[in-house]
PDB file of N, CA and C in Angstrom:
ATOM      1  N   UNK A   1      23.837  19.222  29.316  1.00  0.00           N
ATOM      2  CA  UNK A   1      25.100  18.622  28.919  1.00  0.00           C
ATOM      3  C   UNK A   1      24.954  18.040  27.517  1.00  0.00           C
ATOM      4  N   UNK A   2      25.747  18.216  26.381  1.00  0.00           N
ATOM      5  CA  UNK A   2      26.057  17.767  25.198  1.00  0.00           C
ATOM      6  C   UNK A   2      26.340  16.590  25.343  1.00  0.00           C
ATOM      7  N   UNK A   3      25.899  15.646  24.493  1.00  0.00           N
ATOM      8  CA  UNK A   3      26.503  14.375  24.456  1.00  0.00           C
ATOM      9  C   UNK A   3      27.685  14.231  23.724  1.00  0.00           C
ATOM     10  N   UNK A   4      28.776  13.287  23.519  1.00  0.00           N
ATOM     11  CA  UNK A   4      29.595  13.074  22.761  1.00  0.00           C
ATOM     12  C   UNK A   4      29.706  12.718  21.206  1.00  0.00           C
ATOM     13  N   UNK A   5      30.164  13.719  20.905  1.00  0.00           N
ATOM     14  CA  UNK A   5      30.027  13.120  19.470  1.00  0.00           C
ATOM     15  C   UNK A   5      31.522  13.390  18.967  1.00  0.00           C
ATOM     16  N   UNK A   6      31.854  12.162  18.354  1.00  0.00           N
ATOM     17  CA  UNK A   6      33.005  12.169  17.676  1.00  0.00           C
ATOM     18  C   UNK A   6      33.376  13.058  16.339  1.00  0.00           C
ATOM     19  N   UNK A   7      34.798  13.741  16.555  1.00  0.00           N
ATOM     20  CA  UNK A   7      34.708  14.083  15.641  1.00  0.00           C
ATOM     21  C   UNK A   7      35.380  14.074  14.006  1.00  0.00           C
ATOM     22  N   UNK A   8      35.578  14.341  13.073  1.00  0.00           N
ATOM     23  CA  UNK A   8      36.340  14.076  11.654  1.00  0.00           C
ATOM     24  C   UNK A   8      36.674  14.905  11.349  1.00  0.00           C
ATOM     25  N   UNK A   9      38.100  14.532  11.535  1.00  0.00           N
ATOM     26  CA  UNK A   9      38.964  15.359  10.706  1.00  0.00           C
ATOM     27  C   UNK A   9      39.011  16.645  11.876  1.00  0.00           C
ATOM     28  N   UNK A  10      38.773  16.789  13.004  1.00  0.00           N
ATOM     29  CA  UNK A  10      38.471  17.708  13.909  1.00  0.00           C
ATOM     30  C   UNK A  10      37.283  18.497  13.806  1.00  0.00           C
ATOM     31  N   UNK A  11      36.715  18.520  12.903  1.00  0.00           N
ATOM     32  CA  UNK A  11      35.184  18.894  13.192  1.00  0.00           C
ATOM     33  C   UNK A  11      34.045  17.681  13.384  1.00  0.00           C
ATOM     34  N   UNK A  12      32.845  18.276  14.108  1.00  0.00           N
ATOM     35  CA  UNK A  12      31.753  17.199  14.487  1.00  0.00           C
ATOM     36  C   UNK A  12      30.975  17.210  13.345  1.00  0.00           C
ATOM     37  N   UNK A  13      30.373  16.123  13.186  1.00  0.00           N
ATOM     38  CA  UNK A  13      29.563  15.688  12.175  1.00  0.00           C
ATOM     39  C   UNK A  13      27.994  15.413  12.254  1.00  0.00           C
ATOM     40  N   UNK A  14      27.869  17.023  13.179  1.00  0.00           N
ATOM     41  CA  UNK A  14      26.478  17.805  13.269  1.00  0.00           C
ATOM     42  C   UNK A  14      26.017  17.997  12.315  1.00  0.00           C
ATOM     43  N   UNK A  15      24.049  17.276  11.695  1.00  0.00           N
ATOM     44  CA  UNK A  15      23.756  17.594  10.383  1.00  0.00           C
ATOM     45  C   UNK A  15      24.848  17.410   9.426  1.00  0.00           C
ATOM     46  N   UNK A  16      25.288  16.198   9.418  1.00  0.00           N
ATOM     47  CA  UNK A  16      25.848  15.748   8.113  1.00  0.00           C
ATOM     48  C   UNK A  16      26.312  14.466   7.726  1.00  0.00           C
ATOM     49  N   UNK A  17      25.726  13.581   6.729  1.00  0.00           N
ATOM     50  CA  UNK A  17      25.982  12.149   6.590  1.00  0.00           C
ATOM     51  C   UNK A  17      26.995  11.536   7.351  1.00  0.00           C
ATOM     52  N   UNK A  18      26.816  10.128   8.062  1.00  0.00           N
ATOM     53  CA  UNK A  18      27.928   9.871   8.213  1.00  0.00           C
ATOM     54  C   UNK A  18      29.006   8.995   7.358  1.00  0.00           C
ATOM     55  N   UNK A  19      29.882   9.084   7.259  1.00  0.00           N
ATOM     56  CA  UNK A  19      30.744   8.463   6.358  1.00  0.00           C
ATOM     57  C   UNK A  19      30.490   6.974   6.455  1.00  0.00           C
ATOM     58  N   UNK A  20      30.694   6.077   4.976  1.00  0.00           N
ATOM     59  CA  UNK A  20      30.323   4.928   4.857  1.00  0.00           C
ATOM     60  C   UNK A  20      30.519   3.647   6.079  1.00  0.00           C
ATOM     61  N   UNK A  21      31.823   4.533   6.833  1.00  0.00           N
ATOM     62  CA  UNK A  21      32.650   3.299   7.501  1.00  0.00           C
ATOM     63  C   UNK A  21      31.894   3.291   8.957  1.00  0.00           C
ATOM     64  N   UNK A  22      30.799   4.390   8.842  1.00  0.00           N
ATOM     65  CA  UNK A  22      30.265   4.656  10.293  1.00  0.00           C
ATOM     66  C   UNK A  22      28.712   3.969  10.170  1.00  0.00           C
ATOM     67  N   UNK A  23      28.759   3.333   8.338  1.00  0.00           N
ATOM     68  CA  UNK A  23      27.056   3.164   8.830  1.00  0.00           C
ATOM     69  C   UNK A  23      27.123   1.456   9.342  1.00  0.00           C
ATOM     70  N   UNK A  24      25.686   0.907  10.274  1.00  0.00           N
ATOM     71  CA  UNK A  24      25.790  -0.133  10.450  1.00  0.00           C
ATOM     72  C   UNK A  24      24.884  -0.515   9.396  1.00  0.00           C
ATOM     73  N   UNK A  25      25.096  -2.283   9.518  1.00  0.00           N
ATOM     74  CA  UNK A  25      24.598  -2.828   8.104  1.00  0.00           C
ATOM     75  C   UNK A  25      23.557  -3.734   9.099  1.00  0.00           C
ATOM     76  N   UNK A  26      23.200  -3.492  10.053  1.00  0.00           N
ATOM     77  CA  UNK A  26      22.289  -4.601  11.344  1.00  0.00           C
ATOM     78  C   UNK A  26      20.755  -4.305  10.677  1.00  0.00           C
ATOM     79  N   UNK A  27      20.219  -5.408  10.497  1.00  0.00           N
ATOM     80  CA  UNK A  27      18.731  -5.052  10.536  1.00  0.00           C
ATOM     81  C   UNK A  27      18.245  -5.844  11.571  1.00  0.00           C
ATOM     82  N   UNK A  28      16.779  -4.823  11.623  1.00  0.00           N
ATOM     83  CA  UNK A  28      15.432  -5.189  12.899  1.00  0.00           C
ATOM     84  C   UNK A  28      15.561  -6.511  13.031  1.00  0.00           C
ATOM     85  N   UNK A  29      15.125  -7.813  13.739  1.00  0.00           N
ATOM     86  CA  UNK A  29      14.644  -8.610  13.894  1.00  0.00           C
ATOM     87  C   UNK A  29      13.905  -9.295  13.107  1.00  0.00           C
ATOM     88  N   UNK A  30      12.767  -8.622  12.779  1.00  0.00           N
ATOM     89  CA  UNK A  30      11.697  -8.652  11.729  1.00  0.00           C
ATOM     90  C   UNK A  30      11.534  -8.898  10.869  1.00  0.00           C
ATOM     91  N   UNK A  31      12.897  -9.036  10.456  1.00  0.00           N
ATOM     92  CA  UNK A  31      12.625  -8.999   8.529  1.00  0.00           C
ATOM     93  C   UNK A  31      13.089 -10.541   8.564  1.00  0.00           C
ATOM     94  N   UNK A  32      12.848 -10.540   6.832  1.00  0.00           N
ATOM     95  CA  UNK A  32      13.056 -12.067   6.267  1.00  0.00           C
ATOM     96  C   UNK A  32      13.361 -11.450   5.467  1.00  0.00           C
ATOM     97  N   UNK A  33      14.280 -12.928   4.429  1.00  0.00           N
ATOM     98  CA  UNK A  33      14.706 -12.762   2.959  1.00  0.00           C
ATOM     99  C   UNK A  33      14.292 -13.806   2.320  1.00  0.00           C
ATOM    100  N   UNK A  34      13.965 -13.320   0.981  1.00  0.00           N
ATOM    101  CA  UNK A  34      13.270 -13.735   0.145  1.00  0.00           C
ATOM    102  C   UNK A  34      13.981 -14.420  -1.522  1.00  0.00           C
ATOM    103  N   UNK A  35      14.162 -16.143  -1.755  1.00  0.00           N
ATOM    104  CA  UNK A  35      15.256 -15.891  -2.885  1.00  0.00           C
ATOM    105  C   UNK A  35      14.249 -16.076  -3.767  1.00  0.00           C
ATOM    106  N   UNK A  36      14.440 -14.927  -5.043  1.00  0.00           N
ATOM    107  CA  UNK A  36      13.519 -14.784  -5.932  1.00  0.00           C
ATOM    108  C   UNK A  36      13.769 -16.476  -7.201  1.00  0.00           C
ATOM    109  N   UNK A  37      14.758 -17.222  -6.929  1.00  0.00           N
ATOM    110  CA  UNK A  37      15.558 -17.914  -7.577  1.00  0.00           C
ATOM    111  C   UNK A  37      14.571 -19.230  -6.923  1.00  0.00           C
ATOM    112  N   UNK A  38      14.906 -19.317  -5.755  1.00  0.00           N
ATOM    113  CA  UNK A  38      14.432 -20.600  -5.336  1.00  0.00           C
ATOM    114  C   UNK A  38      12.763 -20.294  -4.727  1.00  0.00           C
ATOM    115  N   UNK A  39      12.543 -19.162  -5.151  1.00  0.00           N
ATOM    116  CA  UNK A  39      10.781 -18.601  -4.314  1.00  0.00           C
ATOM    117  C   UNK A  39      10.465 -19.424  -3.591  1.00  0.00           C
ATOM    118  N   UNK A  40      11.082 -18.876  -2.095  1.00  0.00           N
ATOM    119  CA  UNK A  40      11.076 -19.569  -0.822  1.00  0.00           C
ATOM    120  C   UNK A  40      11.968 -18.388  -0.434  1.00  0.00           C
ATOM    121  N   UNK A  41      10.624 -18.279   1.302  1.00  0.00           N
ATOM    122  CA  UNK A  41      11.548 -17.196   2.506  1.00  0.00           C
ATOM    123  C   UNK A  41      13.148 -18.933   2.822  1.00  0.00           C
ATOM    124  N   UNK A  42      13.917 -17.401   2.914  1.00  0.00           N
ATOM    125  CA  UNK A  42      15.314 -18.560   3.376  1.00  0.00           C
ATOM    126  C   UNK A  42      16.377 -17.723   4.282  1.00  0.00           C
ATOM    127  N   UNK A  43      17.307 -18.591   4.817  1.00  0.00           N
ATOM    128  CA  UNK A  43      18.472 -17.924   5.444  1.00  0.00           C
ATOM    129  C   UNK A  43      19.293 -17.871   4.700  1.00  0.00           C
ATOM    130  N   UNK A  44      20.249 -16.049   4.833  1.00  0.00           N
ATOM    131  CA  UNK A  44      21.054 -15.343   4.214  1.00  0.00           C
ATOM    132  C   UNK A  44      22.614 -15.343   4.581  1.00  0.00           C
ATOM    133  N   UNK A  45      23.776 -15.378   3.584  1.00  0.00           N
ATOM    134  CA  UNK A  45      24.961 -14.492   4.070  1.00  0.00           C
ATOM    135  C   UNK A  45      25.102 -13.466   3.985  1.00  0.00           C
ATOM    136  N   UNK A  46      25.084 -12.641   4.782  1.00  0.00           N
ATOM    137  CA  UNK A  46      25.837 -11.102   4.087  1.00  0.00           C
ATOM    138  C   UNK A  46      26.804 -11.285   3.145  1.00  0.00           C
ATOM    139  N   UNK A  47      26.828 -10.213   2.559  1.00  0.00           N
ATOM    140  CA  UNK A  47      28.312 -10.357   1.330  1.00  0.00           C
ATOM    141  C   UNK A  47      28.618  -8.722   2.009  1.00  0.00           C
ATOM    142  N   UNK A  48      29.817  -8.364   2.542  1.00  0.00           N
ATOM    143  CA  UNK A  48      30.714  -7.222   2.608  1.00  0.00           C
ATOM    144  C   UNK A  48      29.527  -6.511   3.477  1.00  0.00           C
ATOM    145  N   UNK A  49      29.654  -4.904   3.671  1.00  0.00           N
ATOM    146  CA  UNK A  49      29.194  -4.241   4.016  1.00  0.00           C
ATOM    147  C   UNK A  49      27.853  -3.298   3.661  1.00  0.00           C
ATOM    148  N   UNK A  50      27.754  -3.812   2.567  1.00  0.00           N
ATOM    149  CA  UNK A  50      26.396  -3.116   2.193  1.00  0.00           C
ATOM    150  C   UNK A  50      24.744  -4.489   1.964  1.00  0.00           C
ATOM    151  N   UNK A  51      24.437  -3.370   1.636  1.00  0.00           N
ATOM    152  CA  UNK A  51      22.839  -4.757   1.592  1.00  0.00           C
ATOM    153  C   UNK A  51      22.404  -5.410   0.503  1.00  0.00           C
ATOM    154  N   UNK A  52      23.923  -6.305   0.460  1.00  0.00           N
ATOM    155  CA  UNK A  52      23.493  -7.331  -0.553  1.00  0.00           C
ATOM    156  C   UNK A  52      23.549  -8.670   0.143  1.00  0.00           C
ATOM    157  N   UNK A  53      23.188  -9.933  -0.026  1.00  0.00           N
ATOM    158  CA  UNK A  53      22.605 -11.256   0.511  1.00  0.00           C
ATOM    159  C   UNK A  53      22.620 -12.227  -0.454  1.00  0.00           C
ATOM    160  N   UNK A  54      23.234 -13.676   0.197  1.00  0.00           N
ATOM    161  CA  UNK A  54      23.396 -14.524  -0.771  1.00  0.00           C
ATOM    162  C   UNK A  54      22.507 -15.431  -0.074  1.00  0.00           C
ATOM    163  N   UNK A  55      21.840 -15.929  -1.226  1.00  0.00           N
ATOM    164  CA  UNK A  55      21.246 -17.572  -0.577  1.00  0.00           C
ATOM    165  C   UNK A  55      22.272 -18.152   0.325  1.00  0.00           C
ATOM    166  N   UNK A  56      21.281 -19.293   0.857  1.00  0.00           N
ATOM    167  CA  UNK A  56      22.257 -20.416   1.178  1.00  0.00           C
ATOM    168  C   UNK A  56      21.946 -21.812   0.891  1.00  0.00           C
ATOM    169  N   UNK A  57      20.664 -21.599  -0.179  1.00  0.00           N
ATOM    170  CA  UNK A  57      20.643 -22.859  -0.389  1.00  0.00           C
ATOM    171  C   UNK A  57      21.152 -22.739  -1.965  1.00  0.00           C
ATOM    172  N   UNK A  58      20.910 -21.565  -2.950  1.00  0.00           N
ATOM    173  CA  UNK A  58      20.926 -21.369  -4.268  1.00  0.00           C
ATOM    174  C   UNK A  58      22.377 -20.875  -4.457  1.00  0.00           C
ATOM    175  N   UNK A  59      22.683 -20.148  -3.350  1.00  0.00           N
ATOM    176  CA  UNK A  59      23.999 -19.178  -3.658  1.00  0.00           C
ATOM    177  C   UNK A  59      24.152 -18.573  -4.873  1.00  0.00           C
ATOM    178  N   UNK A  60      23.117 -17.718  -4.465  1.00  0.00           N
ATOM    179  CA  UNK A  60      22.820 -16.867  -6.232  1.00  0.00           C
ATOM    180  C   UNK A  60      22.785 -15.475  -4.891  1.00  0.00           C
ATOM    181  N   UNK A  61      22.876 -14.142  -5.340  1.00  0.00           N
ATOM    182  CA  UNK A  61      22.533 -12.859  -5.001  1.00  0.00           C
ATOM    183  C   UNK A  61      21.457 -12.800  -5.517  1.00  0.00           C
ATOM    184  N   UNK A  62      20.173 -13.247  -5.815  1.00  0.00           N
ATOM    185  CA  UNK A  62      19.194 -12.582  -6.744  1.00  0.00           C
ATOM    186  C   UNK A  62      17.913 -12.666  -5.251  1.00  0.00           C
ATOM    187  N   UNK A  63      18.231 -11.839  -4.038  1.00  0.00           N
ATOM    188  CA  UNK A  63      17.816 -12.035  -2.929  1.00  0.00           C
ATOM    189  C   UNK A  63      16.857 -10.955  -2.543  1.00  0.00           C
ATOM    190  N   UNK A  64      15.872 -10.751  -1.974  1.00  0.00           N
ATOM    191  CA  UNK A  64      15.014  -9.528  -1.580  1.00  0.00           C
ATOM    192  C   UNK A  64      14.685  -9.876  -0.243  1.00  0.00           C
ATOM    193  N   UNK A  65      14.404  -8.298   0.344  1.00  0.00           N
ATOM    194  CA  UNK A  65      14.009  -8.457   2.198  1.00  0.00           C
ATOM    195  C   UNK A  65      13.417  -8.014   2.426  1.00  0.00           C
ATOM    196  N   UNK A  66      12.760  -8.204   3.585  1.00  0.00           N
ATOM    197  CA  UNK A  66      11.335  -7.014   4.137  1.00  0.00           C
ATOM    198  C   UNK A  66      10.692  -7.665   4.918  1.00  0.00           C
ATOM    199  N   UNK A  67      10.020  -6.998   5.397  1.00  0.00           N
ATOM    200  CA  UNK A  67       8.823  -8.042   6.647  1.00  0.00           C
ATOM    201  C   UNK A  67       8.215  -9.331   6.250  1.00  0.00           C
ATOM    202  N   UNK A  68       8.157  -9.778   7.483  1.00  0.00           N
ATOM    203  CA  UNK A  68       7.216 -10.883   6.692  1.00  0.00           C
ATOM    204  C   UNK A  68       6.044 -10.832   5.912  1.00  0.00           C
ATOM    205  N   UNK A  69       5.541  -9.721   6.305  1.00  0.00           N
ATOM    206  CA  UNK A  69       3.854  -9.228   5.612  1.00  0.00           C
ATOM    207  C   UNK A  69       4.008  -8.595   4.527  1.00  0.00           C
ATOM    208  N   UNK A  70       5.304  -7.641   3.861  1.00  0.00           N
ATOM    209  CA  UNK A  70       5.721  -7.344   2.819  1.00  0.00           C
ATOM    210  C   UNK A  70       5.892  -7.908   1.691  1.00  0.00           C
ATOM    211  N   UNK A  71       6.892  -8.980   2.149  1.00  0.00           N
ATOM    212  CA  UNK A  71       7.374 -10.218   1.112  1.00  0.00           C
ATOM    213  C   UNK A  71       5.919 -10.781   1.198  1.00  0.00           C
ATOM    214  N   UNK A  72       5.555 -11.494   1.656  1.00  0.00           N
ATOM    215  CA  UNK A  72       4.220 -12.374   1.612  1.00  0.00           C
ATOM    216  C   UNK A  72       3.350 -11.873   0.356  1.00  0.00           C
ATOM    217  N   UNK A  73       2.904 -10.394   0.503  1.00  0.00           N
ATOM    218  CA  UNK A  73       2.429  -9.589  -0.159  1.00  0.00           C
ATOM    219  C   UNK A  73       2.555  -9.154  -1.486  1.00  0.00           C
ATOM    220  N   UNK A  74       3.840  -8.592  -1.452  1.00  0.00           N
ATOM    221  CA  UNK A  74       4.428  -8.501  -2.568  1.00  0.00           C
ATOM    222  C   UNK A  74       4.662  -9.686  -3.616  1.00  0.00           C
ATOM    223  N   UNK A  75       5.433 -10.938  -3.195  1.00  0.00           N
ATOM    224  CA  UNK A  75       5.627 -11.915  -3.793  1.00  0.00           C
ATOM    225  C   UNK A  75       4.307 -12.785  -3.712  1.00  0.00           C
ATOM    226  N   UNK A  76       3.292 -12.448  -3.913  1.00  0.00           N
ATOM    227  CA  UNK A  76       1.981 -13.265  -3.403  1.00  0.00           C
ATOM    228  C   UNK A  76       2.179 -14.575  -2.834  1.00  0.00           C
ATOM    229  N   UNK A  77       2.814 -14.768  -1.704  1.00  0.00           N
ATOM    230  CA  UNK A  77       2.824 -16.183  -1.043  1.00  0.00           C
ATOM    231  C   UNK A  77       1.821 -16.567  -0.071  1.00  0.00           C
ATOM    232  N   UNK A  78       0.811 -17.667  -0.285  1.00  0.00           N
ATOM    233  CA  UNK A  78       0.352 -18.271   0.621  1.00  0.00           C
ATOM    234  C   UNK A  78       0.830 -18.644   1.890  1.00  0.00           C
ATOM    235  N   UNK A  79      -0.006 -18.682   3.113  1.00  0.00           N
ATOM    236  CA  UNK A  79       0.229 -18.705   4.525  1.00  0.00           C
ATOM    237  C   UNK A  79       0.144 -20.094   4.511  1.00  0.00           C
ATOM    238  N   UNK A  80       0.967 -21.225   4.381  1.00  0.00           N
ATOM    239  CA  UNK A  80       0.835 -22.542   4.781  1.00  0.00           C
ATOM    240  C   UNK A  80       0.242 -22.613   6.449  1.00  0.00           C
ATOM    241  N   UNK A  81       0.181 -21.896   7.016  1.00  0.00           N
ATOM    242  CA  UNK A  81      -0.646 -22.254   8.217  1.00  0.00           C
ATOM    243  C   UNK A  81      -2.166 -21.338   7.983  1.00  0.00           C
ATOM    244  N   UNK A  82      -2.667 -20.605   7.401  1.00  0.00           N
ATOM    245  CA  UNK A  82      -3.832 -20.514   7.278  1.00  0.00           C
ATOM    246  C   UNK A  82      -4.822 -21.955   7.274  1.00  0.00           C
ATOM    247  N   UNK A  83      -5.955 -21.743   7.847  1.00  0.00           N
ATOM    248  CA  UNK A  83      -6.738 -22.665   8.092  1.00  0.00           C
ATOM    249  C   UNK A  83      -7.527 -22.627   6.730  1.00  0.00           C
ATOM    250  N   UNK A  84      -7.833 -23.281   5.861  1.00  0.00           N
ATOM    251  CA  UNK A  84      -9.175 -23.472   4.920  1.00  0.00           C
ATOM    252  C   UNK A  84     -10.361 -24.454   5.562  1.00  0.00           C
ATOM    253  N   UNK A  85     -11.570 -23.518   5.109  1.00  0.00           N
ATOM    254  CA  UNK A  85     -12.957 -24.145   5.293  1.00  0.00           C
ATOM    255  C   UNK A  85     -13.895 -24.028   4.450  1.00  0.00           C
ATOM    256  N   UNK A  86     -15.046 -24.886   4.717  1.00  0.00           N
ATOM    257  CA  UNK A  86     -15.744 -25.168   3.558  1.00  0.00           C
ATOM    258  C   UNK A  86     -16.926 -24.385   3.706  1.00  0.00           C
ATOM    259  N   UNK A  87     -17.327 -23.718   2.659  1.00  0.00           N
ATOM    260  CA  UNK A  87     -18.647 -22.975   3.229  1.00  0.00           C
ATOM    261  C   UNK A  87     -19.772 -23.527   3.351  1.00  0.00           C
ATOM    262  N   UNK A  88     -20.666 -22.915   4.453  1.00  0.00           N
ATOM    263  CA  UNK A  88     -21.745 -23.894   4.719  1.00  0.00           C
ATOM    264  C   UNK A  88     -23.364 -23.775   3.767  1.00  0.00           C
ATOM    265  N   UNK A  89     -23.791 -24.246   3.883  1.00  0.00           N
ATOM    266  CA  UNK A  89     -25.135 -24.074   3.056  1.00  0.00           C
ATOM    267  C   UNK A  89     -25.608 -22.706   3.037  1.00  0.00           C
ATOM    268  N   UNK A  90     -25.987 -21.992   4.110  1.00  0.00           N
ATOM    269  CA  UNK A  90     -26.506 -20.539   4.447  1.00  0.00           C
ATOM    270  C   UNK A  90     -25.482 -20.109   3.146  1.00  0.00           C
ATOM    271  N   UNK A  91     -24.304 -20.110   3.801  1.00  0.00           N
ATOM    272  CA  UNK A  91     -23.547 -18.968   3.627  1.00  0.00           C
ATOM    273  C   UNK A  91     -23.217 -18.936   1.917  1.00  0.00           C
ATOM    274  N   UNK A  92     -23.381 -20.450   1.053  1.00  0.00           N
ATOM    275  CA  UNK A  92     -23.447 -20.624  -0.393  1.00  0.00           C
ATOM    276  C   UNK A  92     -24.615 -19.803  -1.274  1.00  0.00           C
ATOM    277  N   UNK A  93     -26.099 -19.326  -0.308  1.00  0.00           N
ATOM    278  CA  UNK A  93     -26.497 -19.275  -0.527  1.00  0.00           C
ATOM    279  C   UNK A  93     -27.218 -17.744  -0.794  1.00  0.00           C
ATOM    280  N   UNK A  94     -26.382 -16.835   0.357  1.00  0.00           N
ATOM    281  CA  UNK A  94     -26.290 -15.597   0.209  1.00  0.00           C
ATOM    282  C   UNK A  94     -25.426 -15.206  -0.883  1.00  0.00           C
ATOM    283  N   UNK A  95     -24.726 -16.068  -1.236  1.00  0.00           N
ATOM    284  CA  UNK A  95     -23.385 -15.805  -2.267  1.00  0.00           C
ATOM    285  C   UNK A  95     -23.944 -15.949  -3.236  1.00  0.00           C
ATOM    286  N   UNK A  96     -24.771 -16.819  -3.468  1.00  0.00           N
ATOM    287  CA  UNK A  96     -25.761 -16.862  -4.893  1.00  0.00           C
ATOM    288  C   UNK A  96     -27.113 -15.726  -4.859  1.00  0.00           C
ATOM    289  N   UNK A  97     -27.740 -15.487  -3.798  1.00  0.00           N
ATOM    290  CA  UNK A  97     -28.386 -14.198  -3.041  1.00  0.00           C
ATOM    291  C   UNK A  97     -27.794 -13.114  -4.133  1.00  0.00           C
ATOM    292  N   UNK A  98     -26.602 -12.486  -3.471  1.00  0.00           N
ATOM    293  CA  UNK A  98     -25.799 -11.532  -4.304  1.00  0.00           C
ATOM    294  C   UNK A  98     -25.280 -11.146  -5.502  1.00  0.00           C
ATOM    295  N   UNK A  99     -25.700 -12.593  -6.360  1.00  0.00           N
ATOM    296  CA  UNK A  99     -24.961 -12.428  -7.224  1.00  0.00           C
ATOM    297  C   UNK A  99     -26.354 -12.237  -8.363  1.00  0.00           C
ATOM    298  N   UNK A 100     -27.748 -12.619  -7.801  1.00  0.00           N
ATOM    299  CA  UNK A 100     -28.785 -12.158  -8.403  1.00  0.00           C
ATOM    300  C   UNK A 100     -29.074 -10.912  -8.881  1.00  0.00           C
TER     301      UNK A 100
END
């Protein structure tokens, strides 16, 4: 059995873009946005139907998105929950070891 597919203009729109008004603008879960303005992950408005994003704290468009591990990456941001530690004697000492 064929599934339903709607059709345009009376033909189906087998193998072939769908028209603008059919695409959704929903993203994954996953992502974050990024304001290059205030450099800080933040929450977004949509503006209209395509993938543009306004601050909400800057209300500037100058906005970027992507995973969290993307942005992080890309925009080199530190993990405020990463743990820092201090290295221990041994381990200062192979480091100077190596560098002989």
């Amino acid at each position: 059995m064929k599934p339903f597919v709607k059709p345009l203009h009376g033909k189906p729109f087998i193998n072939r873009p769908l028209p603008a008004h059919y695409v959704d603008n929903k993203l994954p879960a996953p992502m974050v946005f990024y304001c290059k303005d205030c450099e800080k992950i933040v929450e977004v408005t949509a503006i209209g139907r395509k993938f543009v994003y306004k601050c909400n704290i800057c209300k500037t468009k100058n906005v970027a998105f992507g995973t969290e591990k993307s942005i992080k990456n890309f925009f080199h941001i530190k993990d405020p929950n990463a743990k820092l530690r201090l290295l221990t004697e041994d381990e200062k000492k192979l480091i100077n070891a190596d560098k002989l």
